[in-house]
C-alpha atoms as a PDB file:
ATOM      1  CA  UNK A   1      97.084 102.457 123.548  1.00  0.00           C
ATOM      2  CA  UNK A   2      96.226 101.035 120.427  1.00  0.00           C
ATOM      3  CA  UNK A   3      95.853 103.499 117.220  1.00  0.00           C
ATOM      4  CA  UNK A   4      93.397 103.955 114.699  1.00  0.00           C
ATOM      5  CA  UNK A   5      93.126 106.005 111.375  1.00  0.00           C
ATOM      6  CA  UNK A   6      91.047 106.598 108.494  1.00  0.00           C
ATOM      7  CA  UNK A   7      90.199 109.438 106.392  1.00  0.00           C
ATOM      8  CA  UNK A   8      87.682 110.953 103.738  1.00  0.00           C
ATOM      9  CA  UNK A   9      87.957 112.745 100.467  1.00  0.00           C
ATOM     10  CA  UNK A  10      87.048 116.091 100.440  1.00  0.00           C
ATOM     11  CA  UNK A  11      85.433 115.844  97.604  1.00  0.00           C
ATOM     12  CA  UNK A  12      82.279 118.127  98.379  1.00  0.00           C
ATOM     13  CA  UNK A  13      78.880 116.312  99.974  1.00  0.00           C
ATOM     14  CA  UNK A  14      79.266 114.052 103.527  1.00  0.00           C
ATOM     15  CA  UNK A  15      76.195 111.656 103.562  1.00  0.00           C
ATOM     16  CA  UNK A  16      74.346 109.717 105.965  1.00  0.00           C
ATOM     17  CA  UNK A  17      76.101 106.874 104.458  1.00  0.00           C
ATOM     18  CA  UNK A  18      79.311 108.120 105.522  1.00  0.00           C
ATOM     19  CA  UNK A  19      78.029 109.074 108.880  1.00  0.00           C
ATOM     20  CA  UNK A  20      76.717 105.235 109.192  1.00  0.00           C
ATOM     21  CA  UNK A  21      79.695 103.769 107.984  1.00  0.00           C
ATOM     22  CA  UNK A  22      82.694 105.445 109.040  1.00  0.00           C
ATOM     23  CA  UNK A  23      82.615 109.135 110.439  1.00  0.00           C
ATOM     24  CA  UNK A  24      80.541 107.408 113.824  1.00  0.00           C
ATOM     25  CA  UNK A  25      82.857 104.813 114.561  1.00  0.00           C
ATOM     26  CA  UNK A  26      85.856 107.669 114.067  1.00  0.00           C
ATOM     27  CA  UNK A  27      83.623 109.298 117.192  1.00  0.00           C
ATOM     28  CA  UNK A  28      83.884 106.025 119.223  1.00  0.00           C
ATOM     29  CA  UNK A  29      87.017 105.316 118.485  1.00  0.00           C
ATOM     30  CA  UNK A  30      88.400 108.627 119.265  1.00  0.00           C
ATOM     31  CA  UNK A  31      87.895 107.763 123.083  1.00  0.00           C
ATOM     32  CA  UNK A  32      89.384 104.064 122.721  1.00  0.00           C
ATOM     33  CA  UNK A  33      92.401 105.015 120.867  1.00  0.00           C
ATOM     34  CA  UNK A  34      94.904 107.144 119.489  1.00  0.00           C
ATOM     35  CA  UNK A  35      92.985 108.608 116.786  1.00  0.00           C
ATOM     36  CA  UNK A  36      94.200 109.753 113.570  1.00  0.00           C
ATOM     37  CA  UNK A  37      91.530 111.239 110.785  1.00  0.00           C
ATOM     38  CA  UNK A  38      92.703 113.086 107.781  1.00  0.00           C
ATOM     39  CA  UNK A  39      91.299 114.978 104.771  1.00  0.00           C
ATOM     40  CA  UNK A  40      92.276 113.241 101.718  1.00  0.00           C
ATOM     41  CA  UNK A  41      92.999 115.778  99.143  1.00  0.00           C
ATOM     42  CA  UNK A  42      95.697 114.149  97.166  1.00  0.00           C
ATOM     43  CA  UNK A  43      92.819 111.177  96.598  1.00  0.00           C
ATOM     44  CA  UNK A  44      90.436 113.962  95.031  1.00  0.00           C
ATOM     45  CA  UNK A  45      93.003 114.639  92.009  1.00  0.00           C
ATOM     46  CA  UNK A  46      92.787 110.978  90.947  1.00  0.00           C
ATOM     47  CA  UNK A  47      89.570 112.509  89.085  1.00  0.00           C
ATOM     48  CA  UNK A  48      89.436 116.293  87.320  1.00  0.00           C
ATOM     49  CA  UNK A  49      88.926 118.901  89.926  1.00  0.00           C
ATOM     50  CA  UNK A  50      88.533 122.736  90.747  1.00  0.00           C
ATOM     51  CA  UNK A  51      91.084 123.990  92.880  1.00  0.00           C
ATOM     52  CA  UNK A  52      89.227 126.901  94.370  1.00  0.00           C
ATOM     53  CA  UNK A  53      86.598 123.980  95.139  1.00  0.00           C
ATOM     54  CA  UNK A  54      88.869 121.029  96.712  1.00  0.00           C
ATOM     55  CA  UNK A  55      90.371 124.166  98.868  1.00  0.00           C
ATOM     56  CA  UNK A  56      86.374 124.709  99.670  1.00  0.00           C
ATOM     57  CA  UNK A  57      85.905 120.788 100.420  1.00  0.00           C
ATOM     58  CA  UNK A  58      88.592 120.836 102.846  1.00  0.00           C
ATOM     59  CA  UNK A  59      87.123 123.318 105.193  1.00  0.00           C
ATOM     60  CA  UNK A  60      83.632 122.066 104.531  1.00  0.00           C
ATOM     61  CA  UNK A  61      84.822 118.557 105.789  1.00  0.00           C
ATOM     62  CA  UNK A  62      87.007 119.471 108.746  1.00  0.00           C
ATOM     63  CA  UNK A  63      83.826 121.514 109.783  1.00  0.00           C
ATOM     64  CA  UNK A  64      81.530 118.041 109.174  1.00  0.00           C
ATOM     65  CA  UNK A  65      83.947 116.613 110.875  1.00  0.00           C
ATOM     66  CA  UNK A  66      84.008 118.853 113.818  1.00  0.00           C
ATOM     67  CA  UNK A  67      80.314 119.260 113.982  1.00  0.00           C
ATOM     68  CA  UNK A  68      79.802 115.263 113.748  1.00  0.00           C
ATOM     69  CA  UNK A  69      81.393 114.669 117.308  1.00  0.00           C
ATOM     70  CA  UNK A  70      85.272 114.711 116.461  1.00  0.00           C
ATOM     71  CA  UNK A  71      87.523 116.851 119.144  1.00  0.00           C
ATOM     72  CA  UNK A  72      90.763 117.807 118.057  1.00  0.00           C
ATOM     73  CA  UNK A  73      91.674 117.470 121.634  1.00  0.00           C
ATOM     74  CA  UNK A  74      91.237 113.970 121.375  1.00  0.00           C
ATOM     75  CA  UNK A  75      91.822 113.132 117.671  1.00  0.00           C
ATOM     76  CA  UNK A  76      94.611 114.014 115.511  1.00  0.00           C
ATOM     77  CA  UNK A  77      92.772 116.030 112.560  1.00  0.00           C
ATOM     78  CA  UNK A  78      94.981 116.661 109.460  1.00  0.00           C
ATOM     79  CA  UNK A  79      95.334 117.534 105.921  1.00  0.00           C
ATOM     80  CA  UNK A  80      97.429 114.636 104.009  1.00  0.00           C
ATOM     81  CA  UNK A  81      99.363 116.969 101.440  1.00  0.00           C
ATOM     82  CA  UNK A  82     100.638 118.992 104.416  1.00  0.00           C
ATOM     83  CA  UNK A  83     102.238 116.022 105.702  1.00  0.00           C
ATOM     84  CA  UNK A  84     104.636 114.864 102.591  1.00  0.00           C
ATOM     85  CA  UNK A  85     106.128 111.540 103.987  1.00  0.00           C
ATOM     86  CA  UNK A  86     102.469 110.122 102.301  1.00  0.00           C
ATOM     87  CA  UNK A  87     103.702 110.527  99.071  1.00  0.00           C
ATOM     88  CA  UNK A  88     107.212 109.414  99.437  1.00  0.00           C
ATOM     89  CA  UNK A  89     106.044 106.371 100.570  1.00  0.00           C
ATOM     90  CA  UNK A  90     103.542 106.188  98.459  1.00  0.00           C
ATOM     91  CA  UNK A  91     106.225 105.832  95.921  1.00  0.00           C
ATOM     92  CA  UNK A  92     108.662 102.972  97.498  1.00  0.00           C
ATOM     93  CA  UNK A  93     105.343 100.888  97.979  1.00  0.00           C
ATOM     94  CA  UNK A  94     103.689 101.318  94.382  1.00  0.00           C
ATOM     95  CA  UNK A  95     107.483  99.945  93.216  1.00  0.00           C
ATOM     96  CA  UNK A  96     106.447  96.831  95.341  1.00  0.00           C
ATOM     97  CA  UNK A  97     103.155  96.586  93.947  1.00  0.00           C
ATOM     98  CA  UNK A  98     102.498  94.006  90.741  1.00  0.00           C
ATOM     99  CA  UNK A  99     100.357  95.859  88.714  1.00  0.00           C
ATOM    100  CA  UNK A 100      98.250  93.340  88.219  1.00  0.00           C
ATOM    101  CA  UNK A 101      97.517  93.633  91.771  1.00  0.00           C
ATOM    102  CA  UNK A 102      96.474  97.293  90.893  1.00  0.00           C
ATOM    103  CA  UNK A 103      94.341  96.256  88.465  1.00  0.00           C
ATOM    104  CA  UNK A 104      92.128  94.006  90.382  1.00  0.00           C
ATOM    105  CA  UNK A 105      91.453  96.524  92.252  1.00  0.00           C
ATOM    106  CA  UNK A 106      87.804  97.157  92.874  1.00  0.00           C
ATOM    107  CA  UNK A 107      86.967 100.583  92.419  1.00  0.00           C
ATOM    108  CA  UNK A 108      89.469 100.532  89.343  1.00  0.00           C
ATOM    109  CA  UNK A 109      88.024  98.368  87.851  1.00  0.00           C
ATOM    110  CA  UNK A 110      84.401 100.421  87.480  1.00  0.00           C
ATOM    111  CA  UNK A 111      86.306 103.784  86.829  1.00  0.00           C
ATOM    112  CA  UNK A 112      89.099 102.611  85.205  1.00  0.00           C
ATOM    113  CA  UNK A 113      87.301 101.372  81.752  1.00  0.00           C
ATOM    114  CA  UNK A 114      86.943 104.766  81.114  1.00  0.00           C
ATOM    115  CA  UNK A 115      90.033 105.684  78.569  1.00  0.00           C
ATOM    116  CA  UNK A 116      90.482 108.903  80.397  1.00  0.00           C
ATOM    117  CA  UNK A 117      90.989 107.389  83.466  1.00  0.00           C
ATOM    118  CA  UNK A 118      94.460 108.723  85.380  1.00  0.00           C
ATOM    119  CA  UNK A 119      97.210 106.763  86.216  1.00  0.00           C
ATOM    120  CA  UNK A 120      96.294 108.404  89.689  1.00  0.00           C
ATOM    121  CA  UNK A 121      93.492 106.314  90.032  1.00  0.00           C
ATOM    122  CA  UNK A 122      95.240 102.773  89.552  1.00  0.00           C
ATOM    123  CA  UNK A 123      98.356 104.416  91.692  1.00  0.00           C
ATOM    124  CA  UNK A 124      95.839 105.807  94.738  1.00  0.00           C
ATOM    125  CA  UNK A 125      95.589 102.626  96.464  1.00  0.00           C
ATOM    126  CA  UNK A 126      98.851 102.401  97.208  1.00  0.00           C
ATOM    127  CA  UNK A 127      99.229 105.354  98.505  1.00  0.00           C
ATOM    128  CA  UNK A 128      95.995 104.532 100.552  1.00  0.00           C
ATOM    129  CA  UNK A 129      98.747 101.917 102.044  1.00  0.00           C
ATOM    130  CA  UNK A 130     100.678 104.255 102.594  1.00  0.00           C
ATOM    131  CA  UNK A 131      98.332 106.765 104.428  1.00  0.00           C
ATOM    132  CA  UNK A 132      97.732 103.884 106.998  1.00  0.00           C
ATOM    133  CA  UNK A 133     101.391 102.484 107.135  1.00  0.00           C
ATOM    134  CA  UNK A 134     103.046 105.097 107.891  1.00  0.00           C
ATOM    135  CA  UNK A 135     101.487 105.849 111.291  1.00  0.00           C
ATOM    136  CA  UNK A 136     101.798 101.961 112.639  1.00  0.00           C
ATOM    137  CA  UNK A 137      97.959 101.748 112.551  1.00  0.00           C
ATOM    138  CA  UNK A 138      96.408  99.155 114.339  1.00  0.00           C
ATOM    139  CA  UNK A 139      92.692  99.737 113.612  1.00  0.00           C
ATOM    140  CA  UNK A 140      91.057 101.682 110.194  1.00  0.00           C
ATOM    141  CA  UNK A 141      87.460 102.105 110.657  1.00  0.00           C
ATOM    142  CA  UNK A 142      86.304 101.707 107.322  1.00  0.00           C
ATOM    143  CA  UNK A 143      82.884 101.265 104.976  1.00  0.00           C
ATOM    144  CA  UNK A 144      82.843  97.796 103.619  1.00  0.00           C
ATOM    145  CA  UNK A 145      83.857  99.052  99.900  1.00  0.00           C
ATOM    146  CA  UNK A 146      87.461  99.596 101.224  1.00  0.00           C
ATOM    147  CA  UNK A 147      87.657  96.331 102.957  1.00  0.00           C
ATOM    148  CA  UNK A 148      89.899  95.245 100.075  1.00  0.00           C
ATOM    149  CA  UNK A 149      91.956  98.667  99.886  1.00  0.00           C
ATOM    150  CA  UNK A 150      92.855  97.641 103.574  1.00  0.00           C
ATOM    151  CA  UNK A 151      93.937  94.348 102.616  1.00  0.00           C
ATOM    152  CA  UNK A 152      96.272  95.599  99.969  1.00  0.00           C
ATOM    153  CA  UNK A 153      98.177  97.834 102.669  1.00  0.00           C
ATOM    154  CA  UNK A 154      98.214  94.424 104.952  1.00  0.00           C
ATOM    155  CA  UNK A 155     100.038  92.708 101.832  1.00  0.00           C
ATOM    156  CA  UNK A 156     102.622  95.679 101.271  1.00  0.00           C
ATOM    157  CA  UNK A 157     103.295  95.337 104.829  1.00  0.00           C
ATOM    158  CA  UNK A 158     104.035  91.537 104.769  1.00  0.00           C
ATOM    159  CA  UNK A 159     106.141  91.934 101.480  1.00  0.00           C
ATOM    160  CA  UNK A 160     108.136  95.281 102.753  1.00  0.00           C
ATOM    161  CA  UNK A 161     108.387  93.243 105.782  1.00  0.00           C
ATOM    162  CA  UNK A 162     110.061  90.460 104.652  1.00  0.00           C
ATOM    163  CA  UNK A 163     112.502  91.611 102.024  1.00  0.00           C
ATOM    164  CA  UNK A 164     113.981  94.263 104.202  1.00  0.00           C
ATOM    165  CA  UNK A 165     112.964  93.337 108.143  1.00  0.00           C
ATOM    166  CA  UNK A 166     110.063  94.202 110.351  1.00  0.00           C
ATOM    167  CA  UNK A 167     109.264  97.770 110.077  1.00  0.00           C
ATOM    168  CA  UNK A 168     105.566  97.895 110.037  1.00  0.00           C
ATOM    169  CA  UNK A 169     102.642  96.894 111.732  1.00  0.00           C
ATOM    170  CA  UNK A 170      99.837  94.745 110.382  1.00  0.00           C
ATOM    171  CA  UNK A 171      96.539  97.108 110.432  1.00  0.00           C
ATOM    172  CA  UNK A 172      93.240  95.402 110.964  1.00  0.00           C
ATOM    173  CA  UNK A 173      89.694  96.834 109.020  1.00  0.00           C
ATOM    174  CA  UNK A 174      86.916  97.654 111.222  1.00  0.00           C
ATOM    175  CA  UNK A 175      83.831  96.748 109.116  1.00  0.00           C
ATOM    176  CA  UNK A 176      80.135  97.205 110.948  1.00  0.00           C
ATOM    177  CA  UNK A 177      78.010  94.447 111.580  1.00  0.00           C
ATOM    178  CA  UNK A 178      74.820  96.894 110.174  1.00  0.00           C
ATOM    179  CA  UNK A 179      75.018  99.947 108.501  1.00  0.00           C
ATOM    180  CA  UNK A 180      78.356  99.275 106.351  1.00  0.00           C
ATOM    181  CA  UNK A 181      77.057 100.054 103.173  1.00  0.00           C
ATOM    182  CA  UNK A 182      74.158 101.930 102.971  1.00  0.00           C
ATOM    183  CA  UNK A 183      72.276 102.228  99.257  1.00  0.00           C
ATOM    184  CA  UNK A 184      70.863 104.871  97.693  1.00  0.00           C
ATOM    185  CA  UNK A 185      67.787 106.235  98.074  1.00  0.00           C
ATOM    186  CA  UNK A 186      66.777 106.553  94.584  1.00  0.00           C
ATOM    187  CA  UNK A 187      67.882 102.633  93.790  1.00  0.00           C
ATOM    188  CA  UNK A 188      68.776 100.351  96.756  1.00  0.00           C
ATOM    189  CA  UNK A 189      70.824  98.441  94.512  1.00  0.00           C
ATOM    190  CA  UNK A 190      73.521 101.178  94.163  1.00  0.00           C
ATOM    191  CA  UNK A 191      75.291 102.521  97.312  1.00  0.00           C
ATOM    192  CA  UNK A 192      74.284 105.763  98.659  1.00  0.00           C
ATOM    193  CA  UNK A 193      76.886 107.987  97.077  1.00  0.00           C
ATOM    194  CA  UNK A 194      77.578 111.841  96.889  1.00  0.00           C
ATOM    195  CA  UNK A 195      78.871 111.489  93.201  1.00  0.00           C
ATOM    196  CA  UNK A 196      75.268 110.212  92.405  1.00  0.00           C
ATOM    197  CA  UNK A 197      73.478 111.546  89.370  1.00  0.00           C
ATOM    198  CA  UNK A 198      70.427 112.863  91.395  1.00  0.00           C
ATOM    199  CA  UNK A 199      70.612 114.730  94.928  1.00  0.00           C
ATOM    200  CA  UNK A 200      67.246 112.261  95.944  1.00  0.00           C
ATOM    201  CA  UNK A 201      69.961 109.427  95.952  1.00  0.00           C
ATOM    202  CA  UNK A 202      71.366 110.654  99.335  1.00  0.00           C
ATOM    203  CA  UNK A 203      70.602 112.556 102.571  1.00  0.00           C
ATOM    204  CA  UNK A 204      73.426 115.071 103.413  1.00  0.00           C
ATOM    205  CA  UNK A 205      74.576 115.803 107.221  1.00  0.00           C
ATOM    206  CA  UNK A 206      73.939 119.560 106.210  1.00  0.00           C
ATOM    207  CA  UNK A 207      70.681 119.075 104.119  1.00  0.00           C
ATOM    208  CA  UNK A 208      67.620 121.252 106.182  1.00  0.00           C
ATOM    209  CA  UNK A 209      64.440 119.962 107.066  1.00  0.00           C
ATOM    210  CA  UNK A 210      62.417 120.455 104.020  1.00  0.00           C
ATOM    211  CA  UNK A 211      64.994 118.699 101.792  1.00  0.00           C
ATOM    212  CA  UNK A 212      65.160 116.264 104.620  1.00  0.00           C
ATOM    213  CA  UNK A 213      61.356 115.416 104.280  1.00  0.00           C
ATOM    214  CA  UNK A 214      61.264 115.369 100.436  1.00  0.00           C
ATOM    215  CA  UNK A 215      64.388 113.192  99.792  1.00  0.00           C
ATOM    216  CA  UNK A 216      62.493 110.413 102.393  1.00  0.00           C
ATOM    217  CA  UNK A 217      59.149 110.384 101.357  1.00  0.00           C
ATOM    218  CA  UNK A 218      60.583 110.316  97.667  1.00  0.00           C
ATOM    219  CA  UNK A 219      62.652 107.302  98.695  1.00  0.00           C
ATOM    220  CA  UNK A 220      62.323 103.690  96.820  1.00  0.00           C
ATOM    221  CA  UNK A 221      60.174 100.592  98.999  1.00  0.00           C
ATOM    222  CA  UNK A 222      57.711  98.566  96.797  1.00  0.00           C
ATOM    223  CA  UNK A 223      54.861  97.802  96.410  1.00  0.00           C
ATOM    224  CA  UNK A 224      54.236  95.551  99.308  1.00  0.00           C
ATOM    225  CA  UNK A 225      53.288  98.105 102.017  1.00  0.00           C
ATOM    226  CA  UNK A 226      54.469  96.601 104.920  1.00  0.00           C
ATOM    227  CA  UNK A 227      58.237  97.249 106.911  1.00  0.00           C
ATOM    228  CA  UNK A 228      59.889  94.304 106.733  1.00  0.00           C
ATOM    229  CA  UNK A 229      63.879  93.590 106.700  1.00  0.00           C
ATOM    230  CA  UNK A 230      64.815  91.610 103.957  1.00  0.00           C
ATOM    231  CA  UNK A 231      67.587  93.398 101.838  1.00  0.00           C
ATOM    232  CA  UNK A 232      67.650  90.552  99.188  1.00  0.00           C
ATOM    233  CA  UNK A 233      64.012  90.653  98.626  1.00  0.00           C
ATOM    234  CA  UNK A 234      63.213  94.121  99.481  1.00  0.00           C
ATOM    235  CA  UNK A 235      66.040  96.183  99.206  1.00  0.00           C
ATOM    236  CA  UNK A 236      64.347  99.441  99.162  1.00  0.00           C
ATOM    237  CA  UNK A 237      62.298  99.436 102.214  1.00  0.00           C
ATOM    238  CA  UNK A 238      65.141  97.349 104.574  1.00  0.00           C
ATOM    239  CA  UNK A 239      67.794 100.053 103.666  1.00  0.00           C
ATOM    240  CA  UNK A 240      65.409 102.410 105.838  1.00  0.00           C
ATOM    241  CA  UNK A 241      65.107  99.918 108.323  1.00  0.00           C
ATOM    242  CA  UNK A 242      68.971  99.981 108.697  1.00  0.00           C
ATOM    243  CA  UNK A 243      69.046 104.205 108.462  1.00  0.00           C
ATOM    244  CA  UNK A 244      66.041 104.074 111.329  1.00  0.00           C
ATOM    245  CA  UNK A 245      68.137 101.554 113.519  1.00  0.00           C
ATOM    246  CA  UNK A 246      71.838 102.865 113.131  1.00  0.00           C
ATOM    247  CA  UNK A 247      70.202 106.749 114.037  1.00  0.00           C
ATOM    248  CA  UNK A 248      68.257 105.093 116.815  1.00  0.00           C
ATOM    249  CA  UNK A 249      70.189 102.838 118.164  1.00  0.00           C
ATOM    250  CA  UNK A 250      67.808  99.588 117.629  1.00  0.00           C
ATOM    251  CA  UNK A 251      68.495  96.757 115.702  1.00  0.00           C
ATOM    252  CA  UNK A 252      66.451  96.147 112.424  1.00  0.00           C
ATOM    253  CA  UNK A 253      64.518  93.430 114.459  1.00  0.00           C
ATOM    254  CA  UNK A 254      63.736  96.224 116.400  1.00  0.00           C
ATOM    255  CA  UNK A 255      62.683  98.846 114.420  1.00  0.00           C
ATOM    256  CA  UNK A 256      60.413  96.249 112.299  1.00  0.00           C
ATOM    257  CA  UNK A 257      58.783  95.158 115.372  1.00  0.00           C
ATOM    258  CA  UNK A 258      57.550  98.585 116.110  1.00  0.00           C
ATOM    259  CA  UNK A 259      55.818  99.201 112.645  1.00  0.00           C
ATOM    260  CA  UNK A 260      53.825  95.813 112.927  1.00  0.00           C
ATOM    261  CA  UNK A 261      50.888  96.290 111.006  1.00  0.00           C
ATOM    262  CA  UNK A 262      51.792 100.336 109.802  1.00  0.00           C
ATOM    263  CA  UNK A 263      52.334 101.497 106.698  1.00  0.00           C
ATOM    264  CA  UNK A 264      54.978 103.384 104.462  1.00  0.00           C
ATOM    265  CA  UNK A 265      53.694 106.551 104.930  1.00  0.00           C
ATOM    266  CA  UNK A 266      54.273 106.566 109.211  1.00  0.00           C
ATOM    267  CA  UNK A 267      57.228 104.777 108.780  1.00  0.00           C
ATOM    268  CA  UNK A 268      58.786 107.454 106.222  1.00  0.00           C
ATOM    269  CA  UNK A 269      57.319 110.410 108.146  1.00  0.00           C
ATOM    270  CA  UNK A 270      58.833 108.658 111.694  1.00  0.00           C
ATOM    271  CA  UNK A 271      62.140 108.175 110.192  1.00  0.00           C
ATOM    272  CA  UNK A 272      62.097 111.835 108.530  1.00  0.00           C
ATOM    273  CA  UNK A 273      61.459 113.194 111.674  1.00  0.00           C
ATOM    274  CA  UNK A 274      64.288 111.240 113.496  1.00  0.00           C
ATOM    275  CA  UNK A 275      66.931 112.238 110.830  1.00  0.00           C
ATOM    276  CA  UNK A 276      65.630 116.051 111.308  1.00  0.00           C
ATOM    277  CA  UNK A 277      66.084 115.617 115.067  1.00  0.00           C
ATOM    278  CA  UNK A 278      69.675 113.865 115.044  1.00  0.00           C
ATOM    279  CA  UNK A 279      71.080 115.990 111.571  1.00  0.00           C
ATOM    280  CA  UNK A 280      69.843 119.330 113.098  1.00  0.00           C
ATOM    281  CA  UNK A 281      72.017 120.028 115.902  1.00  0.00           C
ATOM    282  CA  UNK A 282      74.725 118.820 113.378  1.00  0.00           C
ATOM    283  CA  UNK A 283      73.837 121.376 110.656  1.00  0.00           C
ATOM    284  CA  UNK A 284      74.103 124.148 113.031  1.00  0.00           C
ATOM    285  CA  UNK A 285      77.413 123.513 114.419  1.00  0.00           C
ATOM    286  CA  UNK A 286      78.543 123.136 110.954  1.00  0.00           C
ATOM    287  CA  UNK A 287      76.850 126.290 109.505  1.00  0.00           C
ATOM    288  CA  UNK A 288      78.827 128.306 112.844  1.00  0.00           C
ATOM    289  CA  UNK A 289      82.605 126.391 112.530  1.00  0.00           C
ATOM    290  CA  UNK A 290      82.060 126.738 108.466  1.00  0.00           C
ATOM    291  CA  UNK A 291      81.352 130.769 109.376  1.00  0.00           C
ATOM    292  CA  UNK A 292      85.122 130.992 110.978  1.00  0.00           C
ATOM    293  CA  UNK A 293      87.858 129.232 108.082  1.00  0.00           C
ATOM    294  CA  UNK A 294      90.866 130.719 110.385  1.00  0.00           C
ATOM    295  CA  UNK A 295      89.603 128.262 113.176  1.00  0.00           C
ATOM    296  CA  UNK A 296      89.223 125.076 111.058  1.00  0.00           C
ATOM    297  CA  UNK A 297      92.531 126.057 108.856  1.00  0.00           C
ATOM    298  CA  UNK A 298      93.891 125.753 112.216  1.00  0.00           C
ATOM    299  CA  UNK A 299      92.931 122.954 113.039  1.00  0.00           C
ATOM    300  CA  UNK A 300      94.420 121.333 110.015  1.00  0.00           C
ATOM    301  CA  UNK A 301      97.887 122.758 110.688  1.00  0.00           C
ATOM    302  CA  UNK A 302      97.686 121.789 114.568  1.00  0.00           C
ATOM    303  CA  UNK A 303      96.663 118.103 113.339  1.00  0.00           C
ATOM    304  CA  UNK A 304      98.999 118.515 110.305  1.00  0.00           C
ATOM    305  CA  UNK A 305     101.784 119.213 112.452  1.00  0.00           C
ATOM    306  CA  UNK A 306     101.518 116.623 115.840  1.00  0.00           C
ATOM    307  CA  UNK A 307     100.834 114.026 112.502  1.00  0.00           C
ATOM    308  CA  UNK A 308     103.967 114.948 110.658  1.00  0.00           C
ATOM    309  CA  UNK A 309     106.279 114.115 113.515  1.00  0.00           C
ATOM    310  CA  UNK A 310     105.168 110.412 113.655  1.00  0.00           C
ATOM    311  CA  UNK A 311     105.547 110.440 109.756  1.00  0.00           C
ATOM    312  CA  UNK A 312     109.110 111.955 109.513  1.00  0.00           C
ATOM    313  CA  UNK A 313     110.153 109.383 112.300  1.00  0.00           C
ATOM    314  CA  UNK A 314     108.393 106.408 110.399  1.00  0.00           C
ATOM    315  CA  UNK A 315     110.266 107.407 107.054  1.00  0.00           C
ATOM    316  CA  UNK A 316     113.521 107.792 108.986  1.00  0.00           C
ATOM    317  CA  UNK A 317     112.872 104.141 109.608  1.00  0.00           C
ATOM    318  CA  UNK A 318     112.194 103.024 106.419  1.00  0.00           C
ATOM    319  CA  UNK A 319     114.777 104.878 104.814  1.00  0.00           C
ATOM    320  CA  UNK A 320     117.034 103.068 107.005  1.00  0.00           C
ATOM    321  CA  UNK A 321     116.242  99.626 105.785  1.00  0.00           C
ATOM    322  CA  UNK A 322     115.837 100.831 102.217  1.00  0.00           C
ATOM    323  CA  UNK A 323     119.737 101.988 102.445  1.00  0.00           C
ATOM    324  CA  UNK A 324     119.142 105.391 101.538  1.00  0.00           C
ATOM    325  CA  UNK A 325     119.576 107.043 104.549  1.00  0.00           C
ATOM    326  CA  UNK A 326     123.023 108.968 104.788  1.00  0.00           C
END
């Protein structure tokens, strides 16, 4: 059975965006292969952080995750520091990285102008290598900004590969047709993000029905009136086209055909009420798993531990090529 991984940061607020773009194909997946989703918490310290918060994030997102359709029955749910074979290979693959491969890194390269910046953050995507190496992943479901991240781990691989023999597998991105990258609601330029400056840039899986209905009918179109998809043109109104058809299951074709000759204002109040409908039974399983931490902490150590097994196995491996292994 072929595997698949991929993880998220627990970094606070899970978005439609992610929903869209990753945590739905993690539910798919989780019935075509061995699944493997973690909580990325050594990821959030790339940038300053609370701890009494990031050990709040954790729970919050295992609970998202729970409430969003994952079954730890089915998927292997873990925490990544609780499994410390990441980091060690983390290590042996960053000293097989050129760092000017580090440094063309995407997301380094918009954070990393800042002269505060971490050595963490250059180092992370390496260790994002390692996350999916060390579990022989075939698949990583993945938004299209971490495409390239992917890429990088399929390079390490090759190199490790060939200067000490075959000891991992070549993982493949998943990227969605639609819905990869969905923008913010405030500026459909930008991608919807939960860092944002303004909560009206994104709609959270746990946001209620009021905020639901504001955040919509406050959302950027244009001044044309009419629903049309055309991201290039009209960015604003065809990135709720793409939020309508990914929650409903129709294409954008679809979803334009069925406002022919309506207006913004039914098309945002339609929409509104279909996120309401679909986030609802969502926020309420969250609200009751988020009400007992025992259950989701464990969860994480049930995950943690079936995880750690293939990892101590995998680094027995690698150790073995490397020569270090007494």
């Amino acid at each position: 059975m072929p595997r698949s991984l991929s993880a998220i940061q627990p970094t606070g607020i899970v978005h439609i965006g992610n929903y869209i773009g990753a945590i739905s194909q993690f539910v798919k997946l989780q019935h075509e292969t061995e699944a493997f989703y973690f909580l990325v918490d050594y990821h959030a310290m790339t940038v300053p952080f609370e701890p009494r918060e990031l050990h709040d994030h954790l729970l919050n997102a295992t609970a998202i995750y729970l409430a969003a359709g994952l079954d730890p029955k089915k998927a292997t749910i873990f925490q990544q520091s609780q499994v410390h074979e990441h980091t060690e290979l983390g290590w042996i693959l960053m000293c097989l990285t050129r760092l000017g491969e580090a440094e063309r890194m995407t997301q380094f390269k918009d954070k990393g102008k800042n002269t505060s910046a971490s050595v963490g953050l250059l180092s992370y995507p390496m260790l994002m290598a390692a996350d999916i190496l060390l579990y022989d992943t075939d698949y990583v479901p993945v938004g299209e900004d971490q495409k390239q991240h992917v890429e990088l781990a399929r390079d390490l691989a090759e190199r490790f590969n060939k200067m000490f023999g075959e000891t991992f597998a070549m993982p493949t991105p998943l990227i969605k047709k639609t819905g990869a990258r969905i923008m913010g609601l405030d500026d459909p330029t930008t991608k919807m993000s939960k860092s944002a400056g303004s909560p009206k840039n994104y709609i959270a899986l746990t946001d209620d029905e009021g905020t639901v209905r504001k955040k919509i009918a406050a959302a950027v179109t244009d001044s044309e009136g009419t629903i049309d998809f055309a991201p290039a043109k009209r960015p604003g109104v065809s990135n709720l086209v793409t939020i309508m058809a990914e929650i409903t299951g129709m294409t954008p074709k679809e979803v334009v055909q069925s406002f022919d000759g309506k207006g913004y204002k039914e098309f945002k109040g339609t929409l509104a009420d279909t996120l309401v409908e679909f986030l609802q039974p969502i926020r309420e399983k969250y609200l009751a798993l988020r009400a007992d931490p025992a259950h989701l902490v464990g969860v994480l150590r049930d995950g943690s531990a079936r995880a750690k097994e293939l990892a101590e196995k995998k680094m027995g491996a690698v150790r073995e090529v490397l020569g270090i292994r007494l």
